[in-house]
Protein backbone atom coordinates (compact mmCIF):
# COMPACT_ATOMS: atom_id res chain seq x y z
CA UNK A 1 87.77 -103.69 61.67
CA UNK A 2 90.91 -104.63 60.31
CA UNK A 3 93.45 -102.23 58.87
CA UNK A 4 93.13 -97.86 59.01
CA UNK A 5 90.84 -96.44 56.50
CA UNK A 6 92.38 -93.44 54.80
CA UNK A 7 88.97 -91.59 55.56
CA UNK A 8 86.27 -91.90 57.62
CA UNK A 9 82.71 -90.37 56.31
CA UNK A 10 79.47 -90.48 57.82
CA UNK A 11 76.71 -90.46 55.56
CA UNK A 12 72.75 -89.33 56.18
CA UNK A 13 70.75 -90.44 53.68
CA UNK A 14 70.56 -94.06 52.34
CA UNK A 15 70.71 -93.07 48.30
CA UNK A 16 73.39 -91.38 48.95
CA UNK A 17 75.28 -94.29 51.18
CA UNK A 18 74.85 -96.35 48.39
CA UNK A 19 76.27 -94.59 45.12
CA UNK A 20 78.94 -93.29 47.75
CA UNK A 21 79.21 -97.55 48.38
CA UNK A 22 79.57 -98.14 44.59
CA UNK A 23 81.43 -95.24 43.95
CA UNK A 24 84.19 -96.07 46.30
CA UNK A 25 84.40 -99.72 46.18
CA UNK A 26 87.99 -99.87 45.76
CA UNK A 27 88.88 -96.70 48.07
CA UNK A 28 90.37 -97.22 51.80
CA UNK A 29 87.31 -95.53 53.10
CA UNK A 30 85.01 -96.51 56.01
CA UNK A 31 81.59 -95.23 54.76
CA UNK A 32 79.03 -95.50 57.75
CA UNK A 33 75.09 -94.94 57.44
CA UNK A 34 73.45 -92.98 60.05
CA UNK A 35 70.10 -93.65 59.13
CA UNK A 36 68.79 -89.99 59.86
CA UNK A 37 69.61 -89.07 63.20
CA UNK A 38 71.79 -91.12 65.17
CA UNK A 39 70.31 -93.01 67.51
CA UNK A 40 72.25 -93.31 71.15
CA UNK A 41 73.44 -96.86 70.28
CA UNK A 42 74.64 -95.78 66.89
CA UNK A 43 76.71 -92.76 68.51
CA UNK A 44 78.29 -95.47 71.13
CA UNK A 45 79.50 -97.77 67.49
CA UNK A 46 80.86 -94.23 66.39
CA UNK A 47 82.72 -93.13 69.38
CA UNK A 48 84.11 -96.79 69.76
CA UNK A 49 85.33 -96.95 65.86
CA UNK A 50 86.77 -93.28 66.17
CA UNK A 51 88.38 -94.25 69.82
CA UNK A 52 90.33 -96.89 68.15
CA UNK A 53 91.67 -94.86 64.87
CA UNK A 54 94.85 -92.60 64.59
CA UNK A 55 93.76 -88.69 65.69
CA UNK A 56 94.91 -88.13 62.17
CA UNK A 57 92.28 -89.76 59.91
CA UNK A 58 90.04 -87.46 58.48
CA UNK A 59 86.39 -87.90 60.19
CA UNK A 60 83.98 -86.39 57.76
CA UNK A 61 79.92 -86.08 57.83
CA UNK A 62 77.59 -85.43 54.19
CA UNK A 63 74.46 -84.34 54.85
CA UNK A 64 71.27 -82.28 53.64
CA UNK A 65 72.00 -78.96 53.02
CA UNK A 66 69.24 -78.07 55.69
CA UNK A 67 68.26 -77.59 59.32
CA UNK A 68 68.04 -81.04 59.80
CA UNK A 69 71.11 -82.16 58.17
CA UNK A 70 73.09 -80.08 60.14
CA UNK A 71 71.44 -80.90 63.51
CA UNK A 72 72.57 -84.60 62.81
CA UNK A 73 76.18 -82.85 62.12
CA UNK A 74 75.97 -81.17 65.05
CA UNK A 75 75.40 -84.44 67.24
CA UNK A 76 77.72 -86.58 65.25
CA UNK A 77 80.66 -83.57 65.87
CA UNK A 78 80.06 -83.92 69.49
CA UNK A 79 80.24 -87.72 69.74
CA UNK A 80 83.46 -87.40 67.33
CA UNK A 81 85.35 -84.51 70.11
CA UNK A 82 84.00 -86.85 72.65
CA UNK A 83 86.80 -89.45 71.96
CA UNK A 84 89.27 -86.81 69.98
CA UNK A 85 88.20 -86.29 66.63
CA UNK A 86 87.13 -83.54 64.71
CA UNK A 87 84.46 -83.55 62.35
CA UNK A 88 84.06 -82.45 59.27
CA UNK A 89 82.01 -81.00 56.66
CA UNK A 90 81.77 -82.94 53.09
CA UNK A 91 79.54 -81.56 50.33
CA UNK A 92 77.75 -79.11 52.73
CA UNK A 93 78.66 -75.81 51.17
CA UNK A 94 76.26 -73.62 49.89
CA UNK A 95 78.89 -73.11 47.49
CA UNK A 96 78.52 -76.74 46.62
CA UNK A 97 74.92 -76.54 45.49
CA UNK A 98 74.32 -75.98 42.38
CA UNK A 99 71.56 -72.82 41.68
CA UNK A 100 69.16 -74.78 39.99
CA UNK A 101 69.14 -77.36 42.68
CA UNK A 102 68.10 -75.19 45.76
CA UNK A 103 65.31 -74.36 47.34
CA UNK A 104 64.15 -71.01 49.60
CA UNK A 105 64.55 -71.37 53.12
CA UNK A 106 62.76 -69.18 55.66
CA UNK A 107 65.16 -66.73 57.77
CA UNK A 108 64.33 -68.97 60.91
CA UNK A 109 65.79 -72.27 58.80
CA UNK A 110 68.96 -69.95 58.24
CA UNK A 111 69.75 -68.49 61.44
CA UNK A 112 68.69 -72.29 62.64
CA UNK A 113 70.84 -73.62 60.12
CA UNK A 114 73.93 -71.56 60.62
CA UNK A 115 73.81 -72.16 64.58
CA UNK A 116 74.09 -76.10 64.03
CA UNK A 117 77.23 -75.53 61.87
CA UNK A 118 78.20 -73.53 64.46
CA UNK A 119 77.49 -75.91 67.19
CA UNK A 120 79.38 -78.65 64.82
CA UNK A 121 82.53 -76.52 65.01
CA UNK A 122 82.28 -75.81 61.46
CA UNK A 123 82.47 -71.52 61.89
CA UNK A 124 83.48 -70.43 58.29
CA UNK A 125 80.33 -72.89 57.42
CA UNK A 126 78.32 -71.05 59.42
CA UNK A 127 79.05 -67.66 58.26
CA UNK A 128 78.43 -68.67 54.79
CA UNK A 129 74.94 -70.22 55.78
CA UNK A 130 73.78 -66.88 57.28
CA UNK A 131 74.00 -65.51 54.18
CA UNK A 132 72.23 -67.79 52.29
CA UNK A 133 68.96 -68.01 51.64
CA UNK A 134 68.08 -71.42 50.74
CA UNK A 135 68.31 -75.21 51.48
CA UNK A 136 69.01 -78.71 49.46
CA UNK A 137 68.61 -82.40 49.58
CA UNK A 138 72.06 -84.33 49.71
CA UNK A 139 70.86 -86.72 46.88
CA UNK A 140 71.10 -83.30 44.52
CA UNK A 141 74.82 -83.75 44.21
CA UNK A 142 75.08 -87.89 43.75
């Protein structure tokens, strides 16, 4: 890789990696695909291209609004503290979701939900997920 992107986000779903790709064609940003849930070799790539950036570049992760997505935000966070980064949350607000784009979640998917953000690092995330009461697909918000 040659030069520091300005911004480093981490995307899960493919649709979404590639408006994000179009989108930000002439940004400084390294956009990287993690295909669902990284694999291990995938999290080795990550941790190498993190190990050789600036602590100050801003690592971020966009992913389903959902027990899932923030599983895979989960792992990702602890790959990112694993060589000194901190990851963060892009577009994974429940106060990013629009009402007529979300869909009930069971209490389980919450309290499941909330303890991933939690587990990501991402605390005042996690509060807010408690308290909601439903999920949503990241390609809602391309």
């Amino acid at each position: 890789m040659e030069g520091t992107p300005e911004v480093v986000l981490t995307i899960e779903n493919q649709t979404t990696f590639h408006s994000e790709a179009r989108r930000r064609t002439n940004d400084n940003v390294l956009l990287i695909y993690t295909a669902g849930m990284p694999s291990p070799s995938w999290r080795a790539m990550f941790a190498r291209v993190l190990a050789g950036l600036p602590r100050g570049v801003p690592v971020l992760h966009w992913g389903d609004v959902d027990e899932g997505g923030f599983r895979i935000a989960a792992n990702i966070a602890e790959t990112a503290r694993g060589v000194g980064h901190e990851l963060r949350p892009f577009r994974m607000s429940p106060e990013d979701i629009p009402e007529d784009r979300r869909r009930p979640a069971a209490d389980k998917q919450v309290v499941r939900m909330s303890a991933f953000a939690a587990s990501a690092g991402w605390t005042d995330l996690a509060l807010l997920l408690a308290e909601s009461e439903f999920t949503a697909e990241q390609e809602v918000l391309d």
